[in-house]
N, C-alpha and C. Protein backbone atom coordinates (compact mmCIF):
# COMPACT_ATOMS: atom_id res chain seq x y z
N UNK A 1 -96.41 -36.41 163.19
CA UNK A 1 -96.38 -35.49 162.06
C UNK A 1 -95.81 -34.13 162.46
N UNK A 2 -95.99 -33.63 163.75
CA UNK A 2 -95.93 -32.47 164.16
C UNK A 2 -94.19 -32.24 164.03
N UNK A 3 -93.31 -33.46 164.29
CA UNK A 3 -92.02 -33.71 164.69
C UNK A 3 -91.41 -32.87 163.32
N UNK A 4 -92.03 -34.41 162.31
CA UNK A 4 -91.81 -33.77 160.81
C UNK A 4 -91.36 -32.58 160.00
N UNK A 5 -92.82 -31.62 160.63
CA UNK A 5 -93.11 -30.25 159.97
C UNK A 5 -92.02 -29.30 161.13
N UNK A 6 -91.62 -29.78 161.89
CA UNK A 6 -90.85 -29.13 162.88
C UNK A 6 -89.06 -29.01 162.83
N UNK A 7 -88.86 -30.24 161.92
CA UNK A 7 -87.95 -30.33 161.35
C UNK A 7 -87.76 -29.77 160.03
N UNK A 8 -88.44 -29.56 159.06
CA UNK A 8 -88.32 -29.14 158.06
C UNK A 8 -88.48 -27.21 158.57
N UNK A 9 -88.68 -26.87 159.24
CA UNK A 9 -89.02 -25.64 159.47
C UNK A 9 -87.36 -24.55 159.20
N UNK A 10 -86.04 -25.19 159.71
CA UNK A 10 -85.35 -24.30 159.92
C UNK A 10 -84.73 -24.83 158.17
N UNK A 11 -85.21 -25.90 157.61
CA UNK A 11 -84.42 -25.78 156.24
C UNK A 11 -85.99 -24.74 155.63
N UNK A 12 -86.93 -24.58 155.44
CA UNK A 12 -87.63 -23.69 154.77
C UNK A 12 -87.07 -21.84 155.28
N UNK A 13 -86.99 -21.78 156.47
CA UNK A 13 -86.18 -20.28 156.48
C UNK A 13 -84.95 -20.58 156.32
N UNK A 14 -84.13 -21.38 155.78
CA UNK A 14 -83.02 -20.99 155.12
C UNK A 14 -83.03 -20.65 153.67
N UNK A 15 -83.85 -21.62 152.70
CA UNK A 15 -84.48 -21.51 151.55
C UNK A 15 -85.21 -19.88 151.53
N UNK A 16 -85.86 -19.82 151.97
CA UNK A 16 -86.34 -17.75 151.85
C UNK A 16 -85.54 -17.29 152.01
N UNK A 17 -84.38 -17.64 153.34
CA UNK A 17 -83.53 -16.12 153.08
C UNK A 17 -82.55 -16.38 152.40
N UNK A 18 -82.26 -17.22 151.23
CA UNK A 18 -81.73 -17.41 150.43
C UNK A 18 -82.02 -16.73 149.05
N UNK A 19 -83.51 -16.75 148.97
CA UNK A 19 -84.35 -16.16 148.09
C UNK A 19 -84.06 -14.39 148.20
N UNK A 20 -84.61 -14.30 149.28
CA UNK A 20 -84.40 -12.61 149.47
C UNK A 20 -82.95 -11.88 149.82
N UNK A 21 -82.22 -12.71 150.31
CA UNK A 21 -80.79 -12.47 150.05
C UNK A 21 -80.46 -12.52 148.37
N UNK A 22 -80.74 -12.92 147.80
CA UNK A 22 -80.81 -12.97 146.12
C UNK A 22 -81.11 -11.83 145.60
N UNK A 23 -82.36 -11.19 145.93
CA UNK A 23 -83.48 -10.51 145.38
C UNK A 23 -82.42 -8.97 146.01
N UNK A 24 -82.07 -9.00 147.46
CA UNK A 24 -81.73 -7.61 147.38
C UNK A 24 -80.03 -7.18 147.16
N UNK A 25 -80.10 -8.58 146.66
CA UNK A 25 -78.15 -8.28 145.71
C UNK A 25 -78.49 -8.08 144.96
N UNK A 26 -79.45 -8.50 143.77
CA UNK A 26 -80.15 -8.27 142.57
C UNK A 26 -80.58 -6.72 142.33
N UNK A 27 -80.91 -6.14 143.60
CA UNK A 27 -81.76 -4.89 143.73
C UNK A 27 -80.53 -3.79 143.53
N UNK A 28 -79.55 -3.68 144.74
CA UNK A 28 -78.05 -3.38 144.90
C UNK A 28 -77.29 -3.46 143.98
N UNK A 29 -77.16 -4.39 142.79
CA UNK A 29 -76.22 -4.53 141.89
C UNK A 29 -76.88 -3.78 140.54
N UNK A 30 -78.05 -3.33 141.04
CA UNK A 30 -78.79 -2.35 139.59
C UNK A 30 -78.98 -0.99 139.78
N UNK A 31 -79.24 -1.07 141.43
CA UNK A 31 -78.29 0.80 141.96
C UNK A 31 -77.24 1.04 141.12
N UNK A 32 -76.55 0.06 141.47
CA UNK A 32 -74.87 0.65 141.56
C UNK A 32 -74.68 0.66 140.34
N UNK A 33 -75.18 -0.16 138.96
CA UNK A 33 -75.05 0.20 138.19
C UNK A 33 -75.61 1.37 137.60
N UNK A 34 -76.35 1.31 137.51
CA UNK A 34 -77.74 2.48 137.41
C UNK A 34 -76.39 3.85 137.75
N UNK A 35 -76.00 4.36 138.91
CA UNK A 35 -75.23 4.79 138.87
C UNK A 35 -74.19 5.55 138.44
N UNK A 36 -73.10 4.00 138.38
CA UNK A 36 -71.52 3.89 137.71
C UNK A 36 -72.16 4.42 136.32
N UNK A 37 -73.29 3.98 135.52
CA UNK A 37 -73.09 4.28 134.47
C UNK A 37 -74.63 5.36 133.69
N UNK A 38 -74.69 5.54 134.40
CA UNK A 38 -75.82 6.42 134.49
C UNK A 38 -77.10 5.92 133.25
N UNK A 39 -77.51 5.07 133.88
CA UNK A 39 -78.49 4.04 132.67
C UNK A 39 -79.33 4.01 133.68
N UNK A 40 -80.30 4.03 132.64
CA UNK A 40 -81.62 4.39 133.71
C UNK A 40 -82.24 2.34 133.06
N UNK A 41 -82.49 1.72 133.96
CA UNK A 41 -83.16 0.30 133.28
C UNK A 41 -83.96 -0.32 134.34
N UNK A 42 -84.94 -1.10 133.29
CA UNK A 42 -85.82 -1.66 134.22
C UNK A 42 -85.93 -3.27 133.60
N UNK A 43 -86.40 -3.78 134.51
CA UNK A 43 -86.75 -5.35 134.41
C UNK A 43 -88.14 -5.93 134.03
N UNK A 44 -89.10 -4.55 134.22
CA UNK A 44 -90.10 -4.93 134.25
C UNK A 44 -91.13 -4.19 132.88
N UNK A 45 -91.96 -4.56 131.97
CA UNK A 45 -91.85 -4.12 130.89
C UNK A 45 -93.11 -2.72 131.31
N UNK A 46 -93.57 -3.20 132.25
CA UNK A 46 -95.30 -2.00 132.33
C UNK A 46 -94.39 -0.82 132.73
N UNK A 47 -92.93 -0.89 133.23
CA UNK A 47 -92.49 0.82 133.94
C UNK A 47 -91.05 1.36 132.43
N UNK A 48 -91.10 0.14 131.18
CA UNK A 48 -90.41 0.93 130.19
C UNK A 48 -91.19 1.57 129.78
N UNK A 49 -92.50 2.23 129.44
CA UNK A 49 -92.85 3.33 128.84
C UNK A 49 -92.28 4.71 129.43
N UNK A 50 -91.95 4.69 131.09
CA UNK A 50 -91.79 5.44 131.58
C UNK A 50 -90.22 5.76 131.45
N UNK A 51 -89.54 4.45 131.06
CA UNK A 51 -88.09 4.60 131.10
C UNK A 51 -87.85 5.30 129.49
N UNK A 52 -88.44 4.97 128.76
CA UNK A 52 -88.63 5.55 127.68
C UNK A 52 -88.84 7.31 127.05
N UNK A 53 -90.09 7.14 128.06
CA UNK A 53 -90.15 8.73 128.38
C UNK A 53 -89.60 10.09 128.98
N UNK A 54 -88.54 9.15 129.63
CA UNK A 54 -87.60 9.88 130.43
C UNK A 54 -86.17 9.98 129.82
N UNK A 55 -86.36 9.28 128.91
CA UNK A 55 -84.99 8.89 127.97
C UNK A 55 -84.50 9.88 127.18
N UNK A 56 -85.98 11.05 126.63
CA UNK A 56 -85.78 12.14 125.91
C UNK A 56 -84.63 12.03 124.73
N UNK A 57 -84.45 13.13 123.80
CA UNK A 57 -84.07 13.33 122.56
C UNK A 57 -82.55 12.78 122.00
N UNK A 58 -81.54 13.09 123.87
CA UNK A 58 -80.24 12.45 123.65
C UNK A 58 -79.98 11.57 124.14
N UNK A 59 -80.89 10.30 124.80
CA UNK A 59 -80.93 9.34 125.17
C UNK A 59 -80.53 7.85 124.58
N UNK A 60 -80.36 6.95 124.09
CA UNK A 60 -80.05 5.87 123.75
C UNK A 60 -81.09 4.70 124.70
N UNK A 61 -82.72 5.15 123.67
CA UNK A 61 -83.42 4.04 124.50
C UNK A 61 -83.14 2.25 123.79
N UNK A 62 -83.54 1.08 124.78
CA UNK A 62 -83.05 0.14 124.08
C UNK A 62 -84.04 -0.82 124.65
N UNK A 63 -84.74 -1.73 123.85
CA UNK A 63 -85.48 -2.85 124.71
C UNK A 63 -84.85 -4.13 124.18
N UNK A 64 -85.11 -5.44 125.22
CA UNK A 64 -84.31 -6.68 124.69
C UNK A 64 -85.83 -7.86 125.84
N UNK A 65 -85.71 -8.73 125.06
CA UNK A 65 -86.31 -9.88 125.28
C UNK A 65 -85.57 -10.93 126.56
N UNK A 66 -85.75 -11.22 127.80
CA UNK A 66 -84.97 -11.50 129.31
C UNK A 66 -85.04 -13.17 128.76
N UNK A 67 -84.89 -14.13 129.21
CA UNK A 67 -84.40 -15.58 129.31
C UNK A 67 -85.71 -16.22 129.48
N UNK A 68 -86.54 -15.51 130.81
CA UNK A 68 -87.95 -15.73 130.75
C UNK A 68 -88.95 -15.53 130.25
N UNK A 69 -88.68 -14.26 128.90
CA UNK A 69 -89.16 -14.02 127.89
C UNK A 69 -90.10 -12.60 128.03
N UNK A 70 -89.79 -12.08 129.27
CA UNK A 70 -90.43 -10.76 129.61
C UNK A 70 -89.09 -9.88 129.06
N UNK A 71 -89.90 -8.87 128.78
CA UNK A 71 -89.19 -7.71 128.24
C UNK A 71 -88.70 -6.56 129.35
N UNK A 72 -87.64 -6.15 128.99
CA UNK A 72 -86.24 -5.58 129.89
C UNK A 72 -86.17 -4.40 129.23
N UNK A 73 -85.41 -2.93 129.40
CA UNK A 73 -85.64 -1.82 128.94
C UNK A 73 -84.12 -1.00 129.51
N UNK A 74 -83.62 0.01 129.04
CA UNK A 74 -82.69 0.75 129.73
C UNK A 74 -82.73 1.98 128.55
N UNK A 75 -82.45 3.24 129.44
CA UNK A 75 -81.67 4.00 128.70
C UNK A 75 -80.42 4.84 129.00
N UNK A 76 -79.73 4.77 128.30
CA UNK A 76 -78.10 4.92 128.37
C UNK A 76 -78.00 6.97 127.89
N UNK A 77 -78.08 7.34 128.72
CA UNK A 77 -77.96 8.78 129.28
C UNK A 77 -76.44 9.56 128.35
């Protein structure tokens, strides 16, 4: 059994850093937008009140419903 779990070991750390190689292109590609276009957005719905709040009077706040059905937020500056 030991052989088994010993073999499967270098395909499970390829699978994670596949995952987290994902996660911090994901992270990087919302800098840079965030950025280029000066939009303040989030992915996560508990920190749009805050994106909201920060959005102030000439802001363009916007919320939308994600694929997984959690709610997404930005505001366009």
């Amino acid at each position: 059994m030991k052989l088994f779990s010993l073999n499967l070991l270098p395909v499970m750390l390829f699978v994670l850093q596949g995952c987290t190689s994902s996660q911090v292109n994901d992270a990087a590609a919302q800098i840079a937008l965030e950025a280029i276009t000066n939009t303040d957005i989030s992915y996560s719905a508990t920190q749009c009140p805050q994106v909201k709040n920060n959005c102030g009077a000439n802001g363009d706040y916007v919320e939308w419903t994600q694929e997984d059905g959690s709610v997404a937020c930005a505001c366009n500056n």
